[in-house]
C-alpha atoms as a PDB file:
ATOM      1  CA  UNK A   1      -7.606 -30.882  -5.235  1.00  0.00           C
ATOM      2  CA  UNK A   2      -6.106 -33.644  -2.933  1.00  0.00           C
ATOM      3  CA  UNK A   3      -5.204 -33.017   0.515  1.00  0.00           C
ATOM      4  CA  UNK A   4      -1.752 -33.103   0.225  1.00  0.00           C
ATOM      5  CA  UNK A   5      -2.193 -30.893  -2.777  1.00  0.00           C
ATOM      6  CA  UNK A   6      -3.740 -28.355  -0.590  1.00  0.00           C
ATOM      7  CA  UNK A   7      -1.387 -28.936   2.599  1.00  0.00           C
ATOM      8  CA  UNK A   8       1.742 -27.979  -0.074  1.00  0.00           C
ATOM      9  CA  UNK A   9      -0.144 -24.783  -1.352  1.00  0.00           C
ATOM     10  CA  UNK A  10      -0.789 -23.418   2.546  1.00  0.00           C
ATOM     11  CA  UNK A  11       2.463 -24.206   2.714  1.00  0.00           C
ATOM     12  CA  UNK A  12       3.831 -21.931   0.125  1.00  0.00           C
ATOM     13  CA  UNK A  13       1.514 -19.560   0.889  1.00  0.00           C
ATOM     14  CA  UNK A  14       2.525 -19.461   4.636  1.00  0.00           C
ATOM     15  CA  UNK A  15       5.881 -19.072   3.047  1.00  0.00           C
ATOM     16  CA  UNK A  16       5.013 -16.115   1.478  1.00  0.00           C
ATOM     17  CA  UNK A  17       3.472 -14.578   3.703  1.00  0.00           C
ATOM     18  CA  UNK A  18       6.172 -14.618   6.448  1.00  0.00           C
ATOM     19  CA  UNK A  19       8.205 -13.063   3.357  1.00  0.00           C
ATOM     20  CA  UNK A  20       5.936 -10.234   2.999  1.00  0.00           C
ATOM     21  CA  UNK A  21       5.445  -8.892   6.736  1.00  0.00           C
ATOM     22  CA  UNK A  22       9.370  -8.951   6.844  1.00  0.00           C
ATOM     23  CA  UNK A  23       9.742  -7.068   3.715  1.00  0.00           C
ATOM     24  CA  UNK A  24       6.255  -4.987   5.153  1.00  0.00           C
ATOM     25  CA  UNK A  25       8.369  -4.260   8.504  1.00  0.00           C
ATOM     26  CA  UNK A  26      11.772  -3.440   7.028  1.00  0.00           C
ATOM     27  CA  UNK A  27       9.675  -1.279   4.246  1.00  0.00           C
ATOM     28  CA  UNK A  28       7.584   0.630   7.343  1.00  0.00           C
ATOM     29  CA  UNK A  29      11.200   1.785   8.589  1.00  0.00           C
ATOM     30  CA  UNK A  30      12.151   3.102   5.453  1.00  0.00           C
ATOM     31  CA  UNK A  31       9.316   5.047   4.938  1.00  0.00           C
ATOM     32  CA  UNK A  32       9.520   6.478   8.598  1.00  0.00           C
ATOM     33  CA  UNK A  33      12.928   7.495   7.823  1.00  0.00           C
ATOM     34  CA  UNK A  34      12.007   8.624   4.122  1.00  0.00           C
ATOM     35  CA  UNK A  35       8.923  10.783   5.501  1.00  0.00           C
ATOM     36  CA  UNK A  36      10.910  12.308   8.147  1.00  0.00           C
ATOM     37  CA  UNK A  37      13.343  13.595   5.732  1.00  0.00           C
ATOM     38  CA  UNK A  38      10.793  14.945   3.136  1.00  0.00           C
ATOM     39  CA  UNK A  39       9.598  16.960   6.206  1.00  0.00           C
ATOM     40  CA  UNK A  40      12.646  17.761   7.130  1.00  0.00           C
ATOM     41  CA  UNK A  41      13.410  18.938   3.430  1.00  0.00           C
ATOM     42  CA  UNK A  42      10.299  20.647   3.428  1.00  0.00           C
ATOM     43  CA  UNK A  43      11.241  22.630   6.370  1.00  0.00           C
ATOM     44  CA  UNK A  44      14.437  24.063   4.968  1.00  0.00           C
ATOM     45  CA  UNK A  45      12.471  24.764   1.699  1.00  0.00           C
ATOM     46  CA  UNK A  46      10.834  26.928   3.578  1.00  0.00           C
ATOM     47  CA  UNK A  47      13.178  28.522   5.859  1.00  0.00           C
ATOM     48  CA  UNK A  48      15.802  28.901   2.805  1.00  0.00           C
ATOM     49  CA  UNK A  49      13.308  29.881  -0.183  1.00  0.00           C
ATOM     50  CA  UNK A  50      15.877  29.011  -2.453  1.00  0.00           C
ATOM     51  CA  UNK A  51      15.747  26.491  -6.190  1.00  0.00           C
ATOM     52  CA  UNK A  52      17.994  24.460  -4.684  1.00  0.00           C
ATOM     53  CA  UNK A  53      16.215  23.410  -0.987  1.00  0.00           C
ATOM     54  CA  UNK A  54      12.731  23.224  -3.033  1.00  0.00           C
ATOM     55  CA  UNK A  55      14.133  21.013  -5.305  1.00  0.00           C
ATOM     56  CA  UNK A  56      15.320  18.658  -2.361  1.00  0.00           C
ATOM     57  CA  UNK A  57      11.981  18.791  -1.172  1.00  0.00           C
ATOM     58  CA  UNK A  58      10.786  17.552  -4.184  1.00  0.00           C
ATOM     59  CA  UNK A  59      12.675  15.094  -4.346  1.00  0.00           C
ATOM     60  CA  UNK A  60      12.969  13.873  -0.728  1.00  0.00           C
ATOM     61  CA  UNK A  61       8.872  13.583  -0.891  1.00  0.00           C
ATOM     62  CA  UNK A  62       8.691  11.476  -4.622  1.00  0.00           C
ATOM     63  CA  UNK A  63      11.157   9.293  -2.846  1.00  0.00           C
ATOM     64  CA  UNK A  64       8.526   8.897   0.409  1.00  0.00           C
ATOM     65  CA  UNK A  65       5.796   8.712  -1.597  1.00  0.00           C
ATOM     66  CA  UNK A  66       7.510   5.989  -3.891  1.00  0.00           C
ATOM     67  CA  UNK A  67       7.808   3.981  -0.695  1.00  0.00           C
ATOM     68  CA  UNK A  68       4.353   4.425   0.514  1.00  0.00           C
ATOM     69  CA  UNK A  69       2.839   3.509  -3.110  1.00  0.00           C
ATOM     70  CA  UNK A  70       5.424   0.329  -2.831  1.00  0.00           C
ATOM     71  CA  UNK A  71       3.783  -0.197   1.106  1.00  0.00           C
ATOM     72  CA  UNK A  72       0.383  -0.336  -0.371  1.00  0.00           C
ATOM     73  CA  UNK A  73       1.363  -2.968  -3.182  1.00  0.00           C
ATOM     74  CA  UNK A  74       2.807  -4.886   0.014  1.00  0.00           C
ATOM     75  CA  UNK A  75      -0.108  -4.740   1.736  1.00  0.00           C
ATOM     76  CA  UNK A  76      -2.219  -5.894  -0.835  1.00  0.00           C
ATOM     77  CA  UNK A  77      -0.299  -8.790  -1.517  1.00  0.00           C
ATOM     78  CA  UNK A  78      -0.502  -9.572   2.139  1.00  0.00           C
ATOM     79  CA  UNK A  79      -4.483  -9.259   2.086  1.00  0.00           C
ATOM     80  CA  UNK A  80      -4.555 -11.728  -1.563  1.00  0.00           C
ATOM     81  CA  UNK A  81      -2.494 -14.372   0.417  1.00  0.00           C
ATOM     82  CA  UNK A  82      -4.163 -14.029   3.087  1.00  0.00           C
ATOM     83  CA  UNK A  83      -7.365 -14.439   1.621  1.00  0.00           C
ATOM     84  CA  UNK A  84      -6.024 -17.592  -0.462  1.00  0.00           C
ATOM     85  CA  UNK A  85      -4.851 -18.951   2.755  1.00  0.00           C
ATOM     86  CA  UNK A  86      -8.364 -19.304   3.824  1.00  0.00           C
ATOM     87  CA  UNK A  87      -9.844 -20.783   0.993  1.00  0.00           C
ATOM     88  CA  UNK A  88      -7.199 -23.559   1.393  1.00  0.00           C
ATOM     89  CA  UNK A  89      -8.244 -23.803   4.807  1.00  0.00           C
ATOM     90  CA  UNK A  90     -11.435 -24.805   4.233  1.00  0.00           C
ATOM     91  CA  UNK A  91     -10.693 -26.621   1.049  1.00  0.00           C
ATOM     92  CA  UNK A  92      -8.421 -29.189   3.932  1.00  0.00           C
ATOM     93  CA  UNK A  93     -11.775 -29.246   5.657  1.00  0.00           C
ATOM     94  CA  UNK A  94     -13.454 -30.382   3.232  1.00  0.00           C
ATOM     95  CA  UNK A  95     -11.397 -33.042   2.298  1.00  0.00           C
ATOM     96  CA  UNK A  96     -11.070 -33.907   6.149  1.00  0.00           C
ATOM     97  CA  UNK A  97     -14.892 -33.693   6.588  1.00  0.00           C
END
């Protein structure tokens, strides 16, 4: 791969990356807000007993839980670019060397 080959490709990948920690950050504040309400669901579930406040819960966690399964695909594309970031690294060392 030439160098300027490899210069473009960190490039995109730096790209990508700076996409992915926004979309990480933005996605951590939804899932604050998204776990506070499943407590907060949960809570009233239990004060209330009633169908109605259970099923709230329910559905105020799936949502939470939704956004931490979509956090963890996040992160994992944060830890593939990262680690293709640093084979391109030393791929422009060894075309520098």
């Amino acid at each position: 791969m030439s160098r300027a080959m490899v210069e473009r490709r960190l490039t995109d990948v730096s790209t990508q990356l700076k996409e992915l920690r926004r979309e990480l950050a933005v996605t951590d504040e939804q899932l604050a807000q998204l776990s506070d309400e499943a407590e907060d669901a949960r809570l009233r579930s239990l004060v209330s007993e009633t169908p109605l406040a259970e099923r709230e819960h329910r559905e105020a966690s799936r949502h939470a839980e939704a956004m931490q399964r979509h956090r963890g695909e996040v992160m994992g594309d944060i830890v593939r670019l990262e680690a293709l970031q640093d084979e391109l690294l030393d791929k422009l060392l060894d075309t520098s060397a």
